[in-house]
PDB file of N, CA and C in Angstrom:
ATOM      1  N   UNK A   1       6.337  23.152   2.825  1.00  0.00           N
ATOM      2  CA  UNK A   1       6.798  21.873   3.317  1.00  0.00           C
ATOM      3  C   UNK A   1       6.176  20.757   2.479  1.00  0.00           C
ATOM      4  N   UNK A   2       7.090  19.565   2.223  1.00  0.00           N
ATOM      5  CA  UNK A   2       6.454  19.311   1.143  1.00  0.00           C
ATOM      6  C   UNK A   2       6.038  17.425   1.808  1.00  0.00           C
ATOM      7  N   UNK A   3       4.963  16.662   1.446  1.00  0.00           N
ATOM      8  CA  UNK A   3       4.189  15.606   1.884  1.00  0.00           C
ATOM      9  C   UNK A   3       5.278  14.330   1.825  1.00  0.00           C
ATOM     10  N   UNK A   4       5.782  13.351   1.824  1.00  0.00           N
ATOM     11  CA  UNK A   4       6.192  12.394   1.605  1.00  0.00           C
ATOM     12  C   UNK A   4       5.670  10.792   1.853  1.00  0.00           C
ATOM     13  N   UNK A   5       6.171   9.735   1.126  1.00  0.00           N
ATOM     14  CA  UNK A   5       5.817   8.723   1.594  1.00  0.00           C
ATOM     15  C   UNK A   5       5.759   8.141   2.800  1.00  0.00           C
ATOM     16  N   UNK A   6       7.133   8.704   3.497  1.00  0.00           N
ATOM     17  CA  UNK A   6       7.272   8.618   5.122  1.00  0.00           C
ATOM     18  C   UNK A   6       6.017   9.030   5.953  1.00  0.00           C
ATOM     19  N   UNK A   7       5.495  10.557   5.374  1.00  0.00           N
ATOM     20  CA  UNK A   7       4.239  10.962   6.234  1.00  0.00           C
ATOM     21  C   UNK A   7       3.072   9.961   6.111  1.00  0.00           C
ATOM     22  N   UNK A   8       2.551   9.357   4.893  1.00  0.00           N
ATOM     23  CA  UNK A   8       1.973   9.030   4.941  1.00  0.00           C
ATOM     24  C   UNK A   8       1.592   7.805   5.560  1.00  0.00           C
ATOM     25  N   UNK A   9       3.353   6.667   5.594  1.00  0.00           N
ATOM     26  CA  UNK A   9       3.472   5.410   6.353  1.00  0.00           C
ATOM     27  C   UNK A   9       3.192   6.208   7.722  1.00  0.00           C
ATOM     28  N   UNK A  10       3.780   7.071   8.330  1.00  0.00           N
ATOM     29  CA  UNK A  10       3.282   7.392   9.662  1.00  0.00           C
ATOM     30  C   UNK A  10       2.325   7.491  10.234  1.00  0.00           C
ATOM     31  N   UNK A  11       1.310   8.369   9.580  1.00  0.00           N
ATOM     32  CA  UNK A  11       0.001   8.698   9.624  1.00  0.00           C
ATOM     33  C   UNK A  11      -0.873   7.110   9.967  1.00  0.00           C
ATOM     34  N   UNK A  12      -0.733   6.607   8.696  1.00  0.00           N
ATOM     35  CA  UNK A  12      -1.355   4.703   9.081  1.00  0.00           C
ATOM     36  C   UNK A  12      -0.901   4.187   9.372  1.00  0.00           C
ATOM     37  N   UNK A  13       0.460   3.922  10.626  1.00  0.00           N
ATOM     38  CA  UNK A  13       0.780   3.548  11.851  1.00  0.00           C
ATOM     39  C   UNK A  13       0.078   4.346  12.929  1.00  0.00           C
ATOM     40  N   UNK A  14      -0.535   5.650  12.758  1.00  0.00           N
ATOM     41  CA  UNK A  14      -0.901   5.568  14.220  1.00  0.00           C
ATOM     42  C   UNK A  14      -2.778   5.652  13.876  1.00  0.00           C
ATOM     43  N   UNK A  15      -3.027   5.156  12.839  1.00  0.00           N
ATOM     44  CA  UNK A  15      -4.663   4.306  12.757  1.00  0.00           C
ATOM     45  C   UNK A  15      -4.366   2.652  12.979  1.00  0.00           C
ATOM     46  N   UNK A  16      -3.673   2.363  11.993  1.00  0.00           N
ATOM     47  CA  UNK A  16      -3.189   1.039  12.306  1.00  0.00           C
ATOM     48  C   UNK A  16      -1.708   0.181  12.070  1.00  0.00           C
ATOM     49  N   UNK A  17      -1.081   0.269  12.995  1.00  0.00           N
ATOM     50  CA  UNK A  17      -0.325   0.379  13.315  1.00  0.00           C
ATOM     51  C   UNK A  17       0.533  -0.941  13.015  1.00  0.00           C
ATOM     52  N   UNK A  18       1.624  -0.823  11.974  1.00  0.00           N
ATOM     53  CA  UNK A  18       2.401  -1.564  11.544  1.00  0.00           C
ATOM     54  C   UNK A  18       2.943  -3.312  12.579  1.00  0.00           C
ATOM     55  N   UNK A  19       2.724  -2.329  13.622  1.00  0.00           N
ATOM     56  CA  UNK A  19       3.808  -3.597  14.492  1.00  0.00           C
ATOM     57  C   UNK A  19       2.193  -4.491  14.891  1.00  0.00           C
ATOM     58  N   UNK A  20       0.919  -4.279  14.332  1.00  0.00           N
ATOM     59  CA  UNK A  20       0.281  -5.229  14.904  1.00  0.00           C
ATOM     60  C   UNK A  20      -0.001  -6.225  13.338  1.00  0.00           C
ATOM     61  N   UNK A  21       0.586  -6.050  12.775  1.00  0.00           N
ATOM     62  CA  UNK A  21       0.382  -6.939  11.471  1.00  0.00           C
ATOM     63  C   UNK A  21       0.899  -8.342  12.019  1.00  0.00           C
ATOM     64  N   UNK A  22       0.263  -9.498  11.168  1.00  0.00           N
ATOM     65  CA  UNK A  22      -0.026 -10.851  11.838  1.00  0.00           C
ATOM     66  C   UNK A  22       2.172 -11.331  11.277  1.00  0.00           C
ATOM     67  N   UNK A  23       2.799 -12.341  11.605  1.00  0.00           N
ATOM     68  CA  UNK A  23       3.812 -12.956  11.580  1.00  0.00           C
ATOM     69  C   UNK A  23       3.982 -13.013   9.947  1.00  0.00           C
ATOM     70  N   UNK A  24       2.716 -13.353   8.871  1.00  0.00           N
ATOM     71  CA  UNK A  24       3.075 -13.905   7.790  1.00  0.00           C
ATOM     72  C   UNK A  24       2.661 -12.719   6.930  1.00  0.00           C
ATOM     73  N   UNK A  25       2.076 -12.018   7.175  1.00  0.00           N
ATOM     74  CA  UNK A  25       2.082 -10.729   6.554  1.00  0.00           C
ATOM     75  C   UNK A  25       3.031 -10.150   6.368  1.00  0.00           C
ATOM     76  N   UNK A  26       2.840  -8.708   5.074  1.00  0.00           N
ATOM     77  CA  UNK A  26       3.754  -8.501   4.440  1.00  0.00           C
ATOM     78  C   UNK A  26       3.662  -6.678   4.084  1.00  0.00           C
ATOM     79  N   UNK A  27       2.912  -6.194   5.159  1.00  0.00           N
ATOM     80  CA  UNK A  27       2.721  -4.682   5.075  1.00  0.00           C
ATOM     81  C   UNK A  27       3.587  -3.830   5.223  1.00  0.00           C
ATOM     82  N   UNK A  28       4.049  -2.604   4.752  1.00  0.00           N
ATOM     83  CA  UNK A  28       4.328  -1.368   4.954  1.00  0.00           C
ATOM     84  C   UNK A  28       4.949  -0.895   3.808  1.00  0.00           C
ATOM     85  N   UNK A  29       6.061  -0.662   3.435  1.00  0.00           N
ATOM     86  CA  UNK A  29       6.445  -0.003   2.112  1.00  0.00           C
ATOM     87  C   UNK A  29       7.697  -1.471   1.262  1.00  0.00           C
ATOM     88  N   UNK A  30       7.002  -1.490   0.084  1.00  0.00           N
ATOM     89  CA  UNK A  30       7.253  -2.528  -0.286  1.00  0.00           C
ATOM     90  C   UNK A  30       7.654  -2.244  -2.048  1.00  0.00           C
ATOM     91  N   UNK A  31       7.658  -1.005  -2.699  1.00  0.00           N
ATOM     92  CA  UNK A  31       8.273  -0.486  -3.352  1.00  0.00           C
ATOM     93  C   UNK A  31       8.378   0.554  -2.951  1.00  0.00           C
ATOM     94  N   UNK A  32       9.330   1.917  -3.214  1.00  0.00           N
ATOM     95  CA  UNK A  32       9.712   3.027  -4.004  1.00  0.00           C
ATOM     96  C   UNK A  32      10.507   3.601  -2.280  1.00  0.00           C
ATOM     97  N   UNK A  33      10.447   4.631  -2.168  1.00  0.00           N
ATOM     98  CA  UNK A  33      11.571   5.756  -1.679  1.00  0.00           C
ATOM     99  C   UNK A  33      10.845   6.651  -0.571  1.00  0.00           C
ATOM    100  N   UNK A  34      11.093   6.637   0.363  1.00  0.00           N
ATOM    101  CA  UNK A  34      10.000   6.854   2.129  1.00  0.00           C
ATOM    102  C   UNK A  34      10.633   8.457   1.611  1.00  0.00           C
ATOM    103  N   UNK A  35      11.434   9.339   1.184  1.00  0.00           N
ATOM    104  CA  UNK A  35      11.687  10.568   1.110  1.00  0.00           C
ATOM    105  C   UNK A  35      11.052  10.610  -0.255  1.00  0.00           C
ATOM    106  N   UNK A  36      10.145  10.655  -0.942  1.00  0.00           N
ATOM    107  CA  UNK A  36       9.929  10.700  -1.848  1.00  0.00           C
ATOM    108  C   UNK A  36       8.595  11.784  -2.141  1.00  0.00           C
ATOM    109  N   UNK A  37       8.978  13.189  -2.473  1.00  0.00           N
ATOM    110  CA  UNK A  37       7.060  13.919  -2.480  1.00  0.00           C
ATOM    111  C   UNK A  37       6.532  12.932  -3.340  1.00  0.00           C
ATOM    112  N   UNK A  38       5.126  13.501  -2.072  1.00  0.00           N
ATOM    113  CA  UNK A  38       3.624  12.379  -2.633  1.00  0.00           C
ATOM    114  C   UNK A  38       2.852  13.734  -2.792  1.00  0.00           C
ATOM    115  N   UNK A  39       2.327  14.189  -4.246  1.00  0.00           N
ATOM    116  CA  UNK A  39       1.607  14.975  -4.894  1.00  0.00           C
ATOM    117  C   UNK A  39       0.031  14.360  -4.881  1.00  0.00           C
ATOM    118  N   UNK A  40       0.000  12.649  -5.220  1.00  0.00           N
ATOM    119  CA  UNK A  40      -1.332  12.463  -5.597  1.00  0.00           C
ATOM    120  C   UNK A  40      -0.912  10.560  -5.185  1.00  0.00           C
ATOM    121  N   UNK A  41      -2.064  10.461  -4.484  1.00  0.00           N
ATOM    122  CA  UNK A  41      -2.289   8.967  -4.062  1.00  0.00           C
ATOM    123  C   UNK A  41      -3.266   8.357  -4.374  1.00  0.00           C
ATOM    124  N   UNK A  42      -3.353   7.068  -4.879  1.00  0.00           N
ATOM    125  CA  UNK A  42      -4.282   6.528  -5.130  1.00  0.00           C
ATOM    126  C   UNK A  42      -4.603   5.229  -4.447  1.00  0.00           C
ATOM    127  N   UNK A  43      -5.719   4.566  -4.268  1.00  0.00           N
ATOM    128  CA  UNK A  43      -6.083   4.000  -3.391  1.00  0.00           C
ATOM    129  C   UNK A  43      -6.519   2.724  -3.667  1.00  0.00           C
ATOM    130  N   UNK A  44      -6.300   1.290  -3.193  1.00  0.00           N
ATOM    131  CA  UNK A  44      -6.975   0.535  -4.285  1.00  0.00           C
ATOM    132  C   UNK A  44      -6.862  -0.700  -2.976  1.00  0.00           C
ATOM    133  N   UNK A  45      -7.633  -2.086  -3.167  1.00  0.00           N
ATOM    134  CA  UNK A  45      -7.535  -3.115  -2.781  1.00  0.00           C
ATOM    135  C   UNK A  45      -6.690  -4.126  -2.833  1.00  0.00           C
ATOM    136  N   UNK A  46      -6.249  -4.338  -4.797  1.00  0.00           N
ATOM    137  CA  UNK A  46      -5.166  -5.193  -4.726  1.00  0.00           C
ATOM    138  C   UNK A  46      -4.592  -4.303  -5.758  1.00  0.00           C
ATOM    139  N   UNK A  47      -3.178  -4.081  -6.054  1.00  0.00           N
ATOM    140  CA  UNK A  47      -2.377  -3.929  -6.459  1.00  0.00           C
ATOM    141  C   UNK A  47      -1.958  -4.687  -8.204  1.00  0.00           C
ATOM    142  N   UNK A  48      -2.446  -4.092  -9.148  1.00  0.00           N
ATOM    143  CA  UNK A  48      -2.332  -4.857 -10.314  1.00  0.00           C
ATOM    144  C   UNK A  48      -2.014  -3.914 -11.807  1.00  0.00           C
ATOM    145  N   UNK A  49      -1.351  -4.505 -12.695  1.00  0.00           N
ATOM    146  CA  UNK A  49      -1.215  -3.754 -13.795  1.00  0.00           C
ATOM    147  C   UNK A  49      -2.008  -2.780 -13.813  1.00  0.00           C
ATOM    148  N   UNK A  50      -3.445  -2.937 -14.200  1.00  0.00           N
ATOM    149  CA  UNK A  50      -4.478  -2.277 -14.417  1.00  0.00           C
ATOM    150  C   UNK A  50      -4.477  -1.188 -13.307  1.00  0.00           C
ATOM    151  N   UNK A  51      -4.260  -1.625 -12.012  1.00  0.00           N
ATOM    152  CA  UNK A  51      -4.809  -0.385 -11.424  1.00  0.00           C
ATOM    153  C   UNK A  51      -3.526   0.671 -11.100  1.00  0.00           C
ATOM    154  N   UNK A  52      -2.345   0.445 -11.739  1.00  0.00           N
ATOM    155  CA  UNK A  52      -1.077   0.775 -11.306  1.00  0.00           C
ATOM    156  C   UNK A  52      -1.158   2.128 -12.761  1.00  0.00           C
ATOM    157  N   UNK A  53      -1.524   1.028 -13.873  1.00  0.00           N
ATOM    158  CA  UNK A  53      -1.727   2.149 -15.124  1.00  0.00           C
ATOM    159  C   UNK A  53      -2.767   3.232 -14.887  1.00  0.00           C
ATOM    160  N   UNK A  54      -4.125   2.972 -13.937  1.00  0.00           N
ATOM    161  CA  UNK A  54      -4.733   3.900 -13.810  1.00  0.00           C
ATOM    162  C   UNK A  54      -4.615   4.746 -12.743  1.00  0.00           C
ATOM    163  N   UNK A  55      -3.296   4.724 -11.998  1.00  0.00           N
ATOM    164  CA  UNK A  55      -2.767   5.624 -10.727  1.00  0.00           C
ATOM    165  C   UNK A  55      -2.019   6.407 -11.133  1.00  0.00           C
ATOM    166  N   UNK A  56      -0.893   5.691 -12.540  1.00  0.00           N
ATOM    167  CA  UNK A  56      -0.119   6.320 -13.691  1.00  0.00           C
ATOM    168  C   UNK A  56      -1.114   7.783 -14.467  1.00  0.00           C
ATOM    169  N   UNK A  57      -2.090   7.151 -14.931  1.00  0.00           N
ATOM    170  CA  UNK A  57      -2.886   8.134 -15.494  1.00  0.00           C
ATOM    171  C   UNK A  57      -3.165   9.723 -14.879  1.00  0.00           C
ATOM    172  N   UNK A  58      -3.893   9.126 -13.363  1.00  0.00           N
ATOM    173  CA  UNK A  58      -4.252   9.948 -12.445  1.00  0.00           C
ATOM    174  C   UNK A  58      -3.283  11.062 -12.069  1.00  0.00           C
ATOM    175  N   UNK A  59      -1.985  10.379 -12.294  1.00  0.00           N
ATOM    176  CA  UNK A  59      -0.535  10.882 -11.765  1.00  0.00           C
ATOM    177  C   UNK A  59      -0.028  10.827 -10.604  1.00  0.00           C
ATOM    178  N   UNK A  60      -0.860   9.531  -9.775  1.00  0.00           N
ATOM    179  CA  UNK A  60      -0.248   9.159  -8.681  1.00  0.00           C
ATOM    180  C   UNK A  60       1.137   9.156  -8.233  1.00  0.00           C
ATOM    181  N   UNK A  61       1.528   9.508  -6.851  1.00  0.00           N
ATOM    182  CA  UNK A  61       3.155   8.975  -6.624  1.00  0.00           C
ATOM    183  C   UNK A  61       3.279   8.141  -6.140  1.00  0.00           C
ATOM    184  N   UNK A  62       1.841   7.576  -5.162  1.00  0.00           N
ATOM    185  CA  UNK A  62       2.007   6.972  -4.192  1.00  0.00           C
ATOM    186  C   UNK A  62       0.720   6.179  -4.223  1.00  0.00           C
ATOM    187  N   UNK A  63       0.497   4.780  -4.317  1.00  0.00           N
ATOM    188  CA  UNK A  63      -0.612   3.765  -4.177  1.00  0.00           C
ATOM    189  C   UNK A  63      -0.595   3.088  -3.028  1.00  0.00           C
ATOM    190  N   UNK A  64      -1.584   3.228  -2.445  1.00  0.00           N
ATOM    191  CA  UNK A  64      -1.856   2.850  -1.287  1.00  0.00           C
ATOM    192  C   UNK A  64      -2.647   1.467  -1.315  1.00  0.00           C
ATOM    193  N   UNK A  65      -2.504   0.232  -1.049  1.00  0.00           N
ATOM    194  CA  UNK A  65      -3.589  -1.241  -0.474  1.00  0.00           C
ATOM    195  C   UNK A  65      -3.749  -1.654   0.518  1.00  0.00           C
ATOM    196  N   UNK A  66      -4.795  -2.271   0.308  1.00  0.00           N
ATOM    197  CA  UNK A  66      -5.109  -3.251   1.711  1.00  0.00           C
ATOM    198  C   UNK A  66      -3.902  -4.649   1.421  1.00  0.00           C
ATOM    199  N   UNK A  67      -4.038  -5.097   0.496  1.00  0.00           N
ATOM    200  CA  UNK A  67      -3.190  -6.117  -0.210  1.00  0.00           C
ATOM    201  C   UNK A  67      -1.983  -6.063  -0.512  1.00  0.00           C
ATOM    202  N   UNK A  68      -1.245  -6.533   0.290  1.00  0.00           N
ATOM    203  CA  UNK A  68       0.591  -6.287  -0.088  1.00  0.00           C
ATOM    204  C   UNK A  68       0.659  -6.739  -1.413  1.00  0.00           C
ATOM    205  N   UNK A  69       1.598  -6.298  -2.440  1.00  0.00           N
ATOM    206  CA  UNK A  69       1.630  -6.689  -4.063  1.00  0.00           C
ATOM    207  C   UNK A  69       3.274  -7.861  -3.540  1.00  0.00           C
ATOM    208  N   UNK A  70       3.698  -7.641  -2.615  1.00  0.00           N
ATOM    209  CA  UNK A  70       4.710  -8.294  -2.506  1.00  0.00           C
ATOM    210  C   UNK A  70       4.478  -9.365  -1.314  1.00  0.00           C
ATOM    211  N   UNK A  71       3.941 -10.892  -1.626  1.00  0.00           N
ATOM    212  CA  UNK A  71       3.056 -10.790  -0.392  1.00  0.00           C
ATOM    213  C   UNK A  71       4.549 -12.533  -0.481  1.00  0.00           C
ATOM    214  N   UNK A  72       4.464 -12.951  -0.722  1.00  0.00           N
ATOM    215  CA  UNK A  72       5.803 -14.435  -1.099  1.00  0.00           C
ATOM    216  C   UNK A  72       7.068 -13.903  -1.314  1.00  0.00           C
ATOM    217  N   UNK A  73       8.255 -14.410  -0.969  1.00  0.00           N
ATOM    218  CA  UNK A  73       9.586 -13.575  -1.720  1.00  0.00           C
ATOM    219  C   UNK A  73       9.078 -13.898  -3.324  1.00  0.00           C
ATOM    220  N   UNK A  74      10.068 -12.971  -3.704  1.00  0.00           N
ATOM    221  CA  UNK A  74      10.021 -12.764  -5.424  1.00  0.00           C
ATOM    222  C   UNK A  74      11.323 -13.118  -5.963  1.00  0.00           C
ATOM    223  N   UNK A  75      11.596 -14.039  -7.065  1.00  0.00           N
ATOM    224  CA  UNK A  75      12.715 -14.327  -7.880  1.00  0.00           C
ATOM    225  C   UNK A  75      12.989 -13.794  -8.536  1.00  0.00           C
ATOM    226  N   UNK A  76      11.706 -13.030  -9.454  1.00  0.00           N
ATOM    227  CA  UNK A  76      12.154 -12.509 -10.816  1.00  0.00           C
ATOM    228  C   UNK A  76      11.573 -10.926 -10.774  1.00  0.00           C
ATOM    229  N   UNK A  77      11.791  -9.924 -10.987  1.00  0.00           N
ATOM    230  CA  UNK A  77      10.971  -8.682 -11.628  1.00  0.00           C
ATOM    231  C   UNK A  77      11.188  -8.521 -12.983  1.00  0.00           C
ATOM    232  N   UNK A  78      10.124  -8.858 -13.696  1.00  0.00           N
ATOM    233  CA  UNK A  78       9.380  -9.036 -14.940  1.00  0.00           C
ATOM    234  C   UNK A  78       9.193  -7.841 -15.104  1.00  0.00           C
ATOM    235  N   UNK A  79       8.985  -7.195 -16.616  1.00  0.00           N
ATOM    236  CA  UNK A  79       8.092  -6.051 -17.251  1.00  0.00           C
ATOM    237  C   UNK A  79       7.129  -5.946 -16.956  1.00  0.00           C
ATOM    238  N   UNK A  80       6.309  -7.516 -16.680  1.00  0.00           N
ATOM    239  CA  UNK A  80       4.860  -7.329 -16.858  1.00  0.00           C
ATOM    240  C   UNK A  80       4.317  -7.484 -15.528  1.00  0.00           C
ATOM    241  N   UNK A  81       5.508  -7.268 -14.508  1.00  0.00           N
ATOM    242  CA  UNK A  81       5.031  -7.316 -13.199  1.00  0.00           C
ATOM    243  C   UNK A  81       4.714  -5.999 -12.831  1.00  0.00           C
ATOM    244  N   UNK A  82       4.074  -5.958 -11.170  1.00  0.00           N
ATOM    245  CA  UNK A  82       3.523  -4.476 -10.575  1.00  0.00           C
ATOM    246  C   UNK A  82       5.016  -4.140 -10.224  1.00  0.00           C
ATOM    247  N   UNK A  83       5.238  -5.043  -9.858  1.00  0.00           N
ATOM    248  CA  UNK A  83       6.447  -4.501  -8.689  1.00  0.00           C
ATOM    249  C   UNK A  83       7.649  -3.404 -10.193  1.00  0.00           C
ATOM    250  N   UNK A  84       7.892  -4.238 -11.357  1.00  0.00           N
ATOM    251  CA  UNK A  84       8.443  -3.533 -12.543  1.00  0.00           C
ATOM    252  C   UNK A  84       7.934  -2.176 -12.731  1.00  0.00           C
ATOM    253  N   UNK A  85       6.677  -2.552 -12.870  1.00  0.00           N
ATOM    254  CA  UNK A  85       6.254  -0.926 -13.455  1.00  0.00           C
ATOM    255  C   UNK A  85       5.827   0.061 -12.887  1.00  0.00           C
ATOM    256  N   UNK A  86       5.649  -0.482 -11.261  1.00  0.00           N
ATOM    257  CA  UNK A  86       5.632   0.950  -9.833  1.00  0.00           C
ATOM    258  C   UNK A  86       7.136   1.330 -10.368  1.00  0.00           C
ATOM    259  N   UNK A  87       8.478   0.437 -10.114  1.00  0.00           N
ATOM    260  CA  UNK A  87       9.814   0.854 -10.336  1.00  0.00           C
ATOM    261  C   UNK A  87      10.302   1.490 -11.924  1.00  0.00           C
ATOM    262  N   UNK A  88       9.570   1.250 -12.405  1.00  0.00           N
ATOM    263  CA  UNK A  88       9.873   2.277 -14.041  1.00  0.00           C
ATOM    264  C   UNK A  88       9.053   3.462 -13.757  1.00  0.00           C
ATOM    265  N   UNK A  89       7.873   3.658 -13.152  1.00  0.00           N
ATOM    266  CA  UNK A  89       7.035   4.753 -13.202  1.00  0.00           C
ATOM    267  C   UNK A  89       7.627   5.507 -12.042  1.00  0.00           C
ATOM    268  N   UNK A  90       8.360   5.141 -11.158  1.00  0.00           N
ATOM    269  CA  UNK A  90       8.690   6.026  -9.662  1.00  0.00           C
ATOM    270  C   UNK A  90       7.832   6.556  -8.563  1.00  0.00           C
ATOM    271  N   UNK A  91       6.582   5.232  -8.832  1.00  0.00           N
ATOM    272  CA  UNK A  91       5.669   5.094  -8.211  1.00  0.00           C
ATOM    273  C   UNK A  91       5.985   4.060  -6.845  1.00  0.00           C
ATOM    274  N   UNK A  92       5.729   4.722  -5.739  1.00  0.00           N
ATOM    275  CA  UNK A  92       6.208   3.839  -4.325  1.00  0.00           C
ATOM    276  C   UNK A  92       4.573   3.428  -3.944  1.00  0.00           C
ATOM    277  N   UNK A  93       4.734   1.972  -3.422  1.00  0.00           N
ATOM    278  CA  UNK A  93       3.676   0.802  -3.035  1.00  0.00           C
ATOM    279  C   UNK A  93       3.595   0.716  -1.691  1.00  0.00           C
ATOM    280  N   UNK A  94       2.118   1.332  -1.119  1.00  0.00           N
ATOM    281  CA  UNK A  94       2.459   1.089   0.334  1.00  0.00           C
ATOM    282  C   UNK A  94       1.561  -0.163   1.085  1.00  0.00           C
ATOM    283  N   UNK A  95       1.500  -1.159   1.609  1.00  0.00           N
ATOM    284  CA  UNK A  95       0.352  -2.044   2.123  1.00  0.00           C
ATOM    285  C   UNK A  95       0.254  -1.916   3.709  1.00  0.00           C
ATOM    286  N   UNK A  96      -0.815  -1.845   3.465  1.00  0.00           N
ATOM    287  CA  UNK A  96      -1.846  -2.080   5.254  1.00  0.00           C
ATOM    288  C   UNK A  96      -2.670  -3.269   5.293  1.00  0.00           C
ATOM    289  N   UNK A  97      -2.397  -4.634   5.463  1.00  0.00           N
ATOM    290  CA  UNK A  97      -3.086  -5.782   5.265  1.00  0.00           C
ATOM    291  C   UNK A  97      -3.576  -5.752   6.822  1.00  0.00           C
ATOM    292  N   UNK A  98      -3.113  -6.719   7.189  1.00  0.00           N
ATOM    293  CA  UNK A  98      -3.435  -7.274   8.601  1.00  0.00           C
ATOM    294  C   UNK A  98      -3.686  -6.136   9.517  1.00  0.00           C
ATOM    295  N   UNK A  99      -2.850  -4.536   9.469  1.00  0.00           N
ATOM    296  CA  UNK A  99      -3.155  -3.815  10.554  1.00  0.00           C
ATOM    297  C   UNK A  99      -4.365  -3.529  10.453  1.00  0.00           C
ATOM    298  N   UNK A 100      -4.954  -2.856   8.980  1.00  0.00           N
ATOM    299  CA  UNK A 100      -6.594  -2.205   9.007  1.00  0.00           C
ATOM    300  C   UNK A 100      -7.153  -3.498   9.211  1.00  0.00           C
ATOM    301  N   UNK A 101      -7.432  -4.891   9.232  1.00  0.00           N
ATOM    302  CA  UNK A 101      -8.183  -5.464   9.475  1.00  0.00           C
ATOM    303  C   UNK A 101      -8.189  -5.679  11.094  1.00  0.00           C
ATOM    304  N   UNK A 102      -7.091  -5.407  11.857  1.00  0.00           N
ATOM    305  CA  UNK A 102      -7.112  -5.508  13.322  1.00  0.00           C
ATOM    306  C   UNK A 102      -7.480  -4.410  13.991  1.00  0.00           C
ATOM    307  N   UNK A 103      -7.050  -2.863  13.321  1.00  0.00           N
ATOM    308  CA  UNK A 103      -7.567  -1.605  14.040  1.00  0.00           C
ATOM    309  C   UNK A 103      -8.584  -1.705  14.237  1.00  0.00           C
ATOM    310  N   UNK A 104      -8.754  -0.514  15.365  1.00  0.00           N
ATOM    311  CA  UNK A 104      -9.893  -0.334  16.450  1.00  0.00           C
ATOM    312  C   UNK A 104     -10.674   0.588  15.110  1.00  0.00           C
ATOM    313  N   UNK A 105     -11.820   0.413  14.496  1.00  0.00           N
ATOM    314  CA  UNK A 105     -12.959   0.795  13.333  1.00  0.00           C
ATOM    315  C   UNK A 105     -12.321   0.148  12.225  1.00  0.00           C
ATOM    316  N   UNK A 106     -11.507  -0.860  12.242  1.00  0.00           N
ATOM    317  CA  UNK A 106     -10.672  -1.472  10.963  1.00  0.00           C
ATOM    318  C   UNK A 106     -11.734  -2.232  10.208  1.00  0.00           C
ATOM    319  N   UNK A 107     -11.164  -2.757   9.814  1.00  0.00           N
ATOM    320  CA  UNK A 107     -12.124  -3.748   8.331  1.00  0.00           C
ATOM    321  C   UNK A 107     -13.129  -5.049   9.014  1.00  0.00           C
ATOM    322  N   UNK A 108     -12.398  -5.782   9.794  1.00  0.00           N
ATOM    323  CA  UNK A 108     -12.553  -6.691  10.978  1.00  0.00           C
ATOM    324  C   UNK A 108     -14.296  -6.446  11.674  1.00  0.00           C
ATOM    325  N   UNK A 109     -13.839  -4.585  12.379  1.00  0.00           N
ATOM    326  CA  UNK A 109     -15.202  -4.362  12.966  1.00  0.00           C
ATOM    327  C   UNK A 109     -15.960  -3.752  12.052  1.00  0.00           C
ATOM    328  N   UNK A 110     -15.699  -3.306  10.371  1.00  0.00           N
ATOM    329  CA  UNK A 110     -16.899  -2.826   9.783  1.00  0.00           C
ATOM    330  C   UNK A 110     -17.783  -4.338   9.809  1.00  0.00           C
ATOM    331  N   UNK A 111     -16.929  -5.012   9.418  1.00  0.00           N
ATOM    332  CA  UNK A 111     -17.674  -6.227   8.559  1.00  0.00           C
ATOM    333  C   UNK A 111     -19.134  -6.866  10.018  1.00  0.00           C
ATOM    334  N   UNK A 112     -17.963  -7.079  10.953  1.00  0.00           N
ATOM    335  CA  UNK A 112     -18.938  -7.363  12.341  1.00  0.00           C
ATOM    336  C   UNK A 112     -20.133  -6.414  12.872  1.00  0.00           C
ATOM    337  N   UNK A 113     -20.065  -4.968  12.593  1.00  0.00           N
ATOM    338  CA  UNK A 113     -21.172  -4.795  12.675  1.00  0.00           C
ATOM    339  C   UNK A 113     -22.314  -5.036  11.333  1.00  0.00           C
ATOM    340  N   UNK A 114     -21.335  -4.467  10.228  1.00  0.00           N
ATOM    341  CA  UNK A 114     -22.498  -5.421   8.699  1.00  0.00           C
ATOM    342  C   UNK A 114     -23.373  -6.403   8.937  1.00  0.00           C
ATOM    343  N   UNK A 115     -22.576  -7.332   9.708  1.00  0.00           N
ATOM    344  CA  UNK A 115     -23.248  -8.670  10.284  1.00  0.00           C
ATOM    345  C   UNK A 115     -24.669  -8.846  11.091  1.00  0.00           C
ATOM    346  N   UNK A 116     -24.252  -7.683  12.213  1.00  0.00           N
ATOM    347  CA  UNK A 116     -25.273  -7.499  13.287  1.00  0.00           C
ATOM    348  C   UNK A 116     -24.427  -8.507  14.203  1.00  0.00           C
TER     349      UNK A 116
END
C-alpha cells in the first residue's frame, strides 16, 4: 500500500487540525497532487529555492512547513519562484502555519513553557 500526500495532510489534521487555522492564513496543500506517492519528505520552516533544491537533492516528494510559500494571492509563477520549481520538480508543498502554533503541544505551548 503505498503513502500519499493525502495521508500525510490527514495525519496533521488530526495533531493540528486544518479547520483551526486563523481567517488570514494560508495552510494545507498549496502545491502538487493529494494522490501523489510520498517516498521521502522533507521538512523545513520556510519554503525557499534553497531549501526546495535541497529536498530535490534528498529526493523529496513531499515538503512539509510551518510557513505557507503561498501566503498573498500570486500573479505571476516565475522560474525563479518556489511555487515554479516544486511544479517542474513534481514536488507537492504542504503548510501547517496557524494550526501547529494553536495545537494542544503546538509551537504556541513549546515556546510558553521555554518561557517559564
Amino acid at each position: 500500500m503505498k503513502t500519499t500526500v493525502k495521508d500525510f495532510y490527514r495525519f496533521i489534521d488530526t495533531l493540528a487540525p486544518f479547520s483551526t487555522q486563523e481567517s488570514w492564513d494560508n495552510s494545507g496543500l498549496l502545491v502538487g497532487d493529494k494522490d501523489k506517492e510520498v517516498k521521502k519528505v522533507a521538512l523545513c520552516l520556510d519554503i525557499t529555492i534553497d531549501t526546495l533544491k535541497q529536498a530535490k537533492d534528498f529526493g523529496a516528494d513531499l515538503v512539509i512547513s510551518h510557513h505557507p510559500v503561498i501566503f498573498h494571492p500570486i500573479k505571476q509563477v516565475l522560474a525563479e519562484s518556489p511555487v515554479f520549481f516544486a511544479i517542474q520538480n513534481q514536488m507537492s508543498l504542504l503548510a501547517a502555519h496557524t494550526p501547529w502554533d494553536a495545537a494542544d503541544g503546538g509551537v504556541n505551548d513549546v515556546l510558553a513553557t521555554l518561557l517559564g
